[in-house]
Protein backbone atom coordinates (compact mmCIF):
# COMPACT_ATOMS: atom_id res chain seq x y z
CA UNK A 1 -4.83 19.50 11.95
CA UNK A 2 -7.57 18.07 9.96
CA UNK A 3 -5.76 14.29 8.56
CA UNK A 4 -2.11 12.87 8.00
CA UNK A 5 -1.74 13.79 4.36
CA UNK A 6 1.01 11.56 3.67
CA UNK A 7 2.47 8.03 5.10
CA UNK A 8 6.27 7.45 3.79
CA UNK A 9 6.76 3.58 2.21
CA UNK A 10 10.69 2.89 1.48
CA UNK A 11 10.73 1.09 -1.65
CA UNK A 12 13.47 -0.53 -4.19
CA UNK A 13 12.44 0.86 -7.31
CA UNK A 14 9.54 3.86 -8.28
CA UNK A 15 8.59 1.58 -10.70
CA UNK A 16 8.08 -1.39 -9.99
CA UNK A 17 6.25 -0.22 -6.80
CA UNK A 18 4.26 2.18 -8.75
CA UNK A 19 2.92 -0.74 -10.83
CA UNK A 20 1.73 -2.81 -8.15
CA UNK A 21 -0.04 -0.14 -6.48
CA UNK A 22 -2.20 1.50 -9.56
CA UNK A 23 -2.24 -2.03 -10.88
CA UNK A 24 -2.98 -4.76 -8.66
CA UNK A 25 -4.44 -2.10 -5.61
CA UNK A 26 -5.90 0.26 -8.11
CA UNK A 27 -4.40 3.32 -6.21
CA UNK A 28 -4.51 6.47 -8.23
CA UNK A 29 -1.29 8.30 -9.30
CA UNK A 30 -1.51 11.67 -7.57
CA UNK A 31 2.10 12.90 -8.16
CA UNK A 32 5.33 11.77 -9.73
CA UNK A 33 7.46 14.48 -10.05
CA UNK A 34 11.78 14.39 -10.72
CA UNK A 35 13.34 16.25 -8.10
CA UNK A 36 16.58 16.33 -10.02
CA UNK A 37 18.89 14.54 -8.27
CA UNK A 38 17.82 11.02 -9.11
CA UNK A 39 14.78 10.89 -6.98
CA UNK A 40 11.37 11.30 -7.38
CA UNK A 41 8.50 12.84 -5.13
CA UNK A 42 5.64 10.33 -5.90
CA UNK A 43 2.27 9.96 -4.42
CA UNK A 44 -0.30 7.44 -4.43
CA UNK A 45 -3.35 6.98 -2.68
CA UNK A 46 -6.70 5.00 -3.04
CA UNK A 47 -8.79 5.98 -6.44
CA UNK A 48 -11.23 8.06 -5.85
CA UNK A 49 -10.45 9.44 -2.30
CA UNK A 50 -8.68 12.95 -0.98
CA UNK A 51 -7.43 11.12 2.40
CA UNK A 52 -4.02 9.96 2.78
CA UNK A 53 -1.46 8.91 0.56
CA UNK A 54 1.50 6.84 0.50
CA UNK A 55 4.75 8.84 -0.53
CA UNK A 56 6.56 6.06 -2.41
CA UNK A 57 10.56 6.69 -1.49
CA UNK A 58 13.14 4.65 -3.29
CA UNK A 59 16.18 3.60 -0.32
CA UNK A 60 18.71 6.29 -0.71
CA UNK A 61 21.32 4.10 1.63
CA UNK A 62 22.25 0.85 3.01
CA UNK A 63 20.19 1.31 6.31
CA UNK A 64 17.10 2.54 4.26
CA UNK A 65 17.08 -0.34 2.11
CA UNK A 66 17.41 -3.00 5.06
CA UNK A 67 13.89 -1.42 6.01
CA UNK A 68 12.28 -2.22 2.85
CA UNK A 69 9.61 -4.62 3.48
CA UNK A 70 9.67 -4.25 7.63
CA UNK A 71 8.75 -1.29 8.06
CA UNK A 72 6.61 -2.41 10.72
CA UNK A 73 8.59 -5.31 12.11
CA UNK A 74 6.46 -7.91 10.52
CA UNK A 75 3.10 -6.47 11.93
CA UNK A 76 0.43 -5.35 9.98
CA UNK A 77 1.09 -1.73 9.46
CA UNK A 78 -1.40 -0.51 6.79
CA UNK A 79 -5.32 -0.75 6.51
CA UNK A 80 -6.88 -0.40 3.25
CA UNK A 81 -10.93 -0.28 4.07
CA UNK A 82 -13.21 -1.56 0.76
CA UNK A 83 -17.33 -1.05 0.92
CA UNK A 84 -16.69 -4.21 -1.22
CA UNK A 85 -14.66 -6.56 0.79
CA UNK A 86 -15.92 -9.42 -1.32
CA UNK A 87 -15.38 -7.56 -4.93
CA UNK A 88 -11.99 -6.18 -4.06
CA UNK A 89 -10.54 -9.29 -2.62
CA UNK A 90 -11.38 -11.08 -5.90
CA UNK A 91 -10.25 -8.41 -8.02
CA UNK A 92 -6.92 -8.40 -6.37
CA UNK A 93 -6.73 -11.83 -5.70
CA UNK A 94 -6.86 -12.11 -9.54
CA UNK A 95 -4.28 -9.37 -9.92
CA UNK A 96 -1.68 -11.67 -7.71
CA UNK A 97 -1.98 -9.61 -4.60
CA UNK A 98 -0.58 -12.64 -2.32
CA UNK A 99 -3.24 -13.00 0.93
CA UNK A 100 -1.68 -14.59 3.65
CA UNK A 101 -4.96 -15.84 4.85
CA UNK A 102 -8.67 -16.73 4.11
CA UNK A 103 -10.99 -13.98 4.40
CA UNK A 104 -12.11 -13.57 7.49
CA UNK A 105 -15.48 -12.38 9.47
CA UNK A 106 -14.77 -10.42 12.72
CA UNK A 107 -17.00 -8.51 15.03
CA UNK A 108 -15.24 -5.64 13.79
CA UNK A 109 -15.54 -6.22 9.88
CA UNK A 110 -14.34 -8.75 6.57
CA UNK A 111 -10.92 -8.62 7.05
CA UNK A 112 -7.68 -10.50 5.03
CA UNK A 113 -3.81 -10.05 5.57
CA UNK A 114 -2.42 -9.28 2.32
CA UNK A 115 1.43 -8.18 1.58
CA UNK A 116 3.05 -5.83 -0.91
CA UNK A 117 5.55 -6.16 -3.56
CA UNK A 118 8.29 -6.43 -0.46
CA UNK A 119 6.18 -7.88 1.99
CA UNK A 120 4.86 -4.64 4.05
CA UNK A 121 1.45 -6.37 5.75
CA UNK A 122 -1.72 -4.88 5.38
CA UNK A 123 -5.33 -5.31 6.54
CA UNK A 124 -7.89 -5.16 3.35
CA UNK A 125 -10.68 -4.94 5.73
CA UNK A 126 -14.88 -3.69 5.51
CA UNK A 127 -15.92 -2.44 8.47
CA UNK A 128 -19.05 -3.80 10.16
């Protein structure tokens, strides 16, 4: 088993989460395809890349919808890595990505909390 192909992010609306993630992340659309019933199998991932993606999956229930946004229980749960820490912050900064913190420089790399459209936490970190 080579790499995860695909990580699974429950979402209100295909959308609206589509245009945060090409807009203000610059993710690539890789797939959006109507599976006839209402939903929709679309994938995202980083522009450029052939790693993994995020399947974006609208809540089909109650108790999938109550997930949106904690997916992780208020941890960070996703790390996007940049070779332009600096660049990319700015550029999403200016795109209203919403950091939580100052950037900050760690032994292990440039690293800021940012959150999603529903408040999913993620890393935008450059390795050292």
């Amino acid at each position: 088993m080579p790499h995860i192909a695909l990580v699974t992010l429950v979402l209100r609306d295909y959308d609206e989460a589509l245009s945060f993630y090409t807009g203000a992340l610059g993710f690539e659309l890789v797939e959006d395809t109507d599976r006839g019933d209402g939903s929709r199998w679309v994938v995202v991932r980083p522009r450029g890349t052939e790693g993994t993606g995020l399947l974006l999956a609208r809540a089909k229930d109650e108790a999938q919808a109550a997930s949106v946004g904690a997916q992780t229980g208020g941890r960070v749960g996703f790390f996007l890595h940049t070779e332009d820490f600096a660049g990319d912050h700015a550029r999403m900064s200016a795109a209203g990505v919403r950091f939580l913190e100052e950037p900050r420089h760690e032994p292990y790399g440039s690293v800021a909390v940012f959150e999603d459209l529903y408040g999913n936490r993620w890393d935008l970190l450059q390795p050292a």
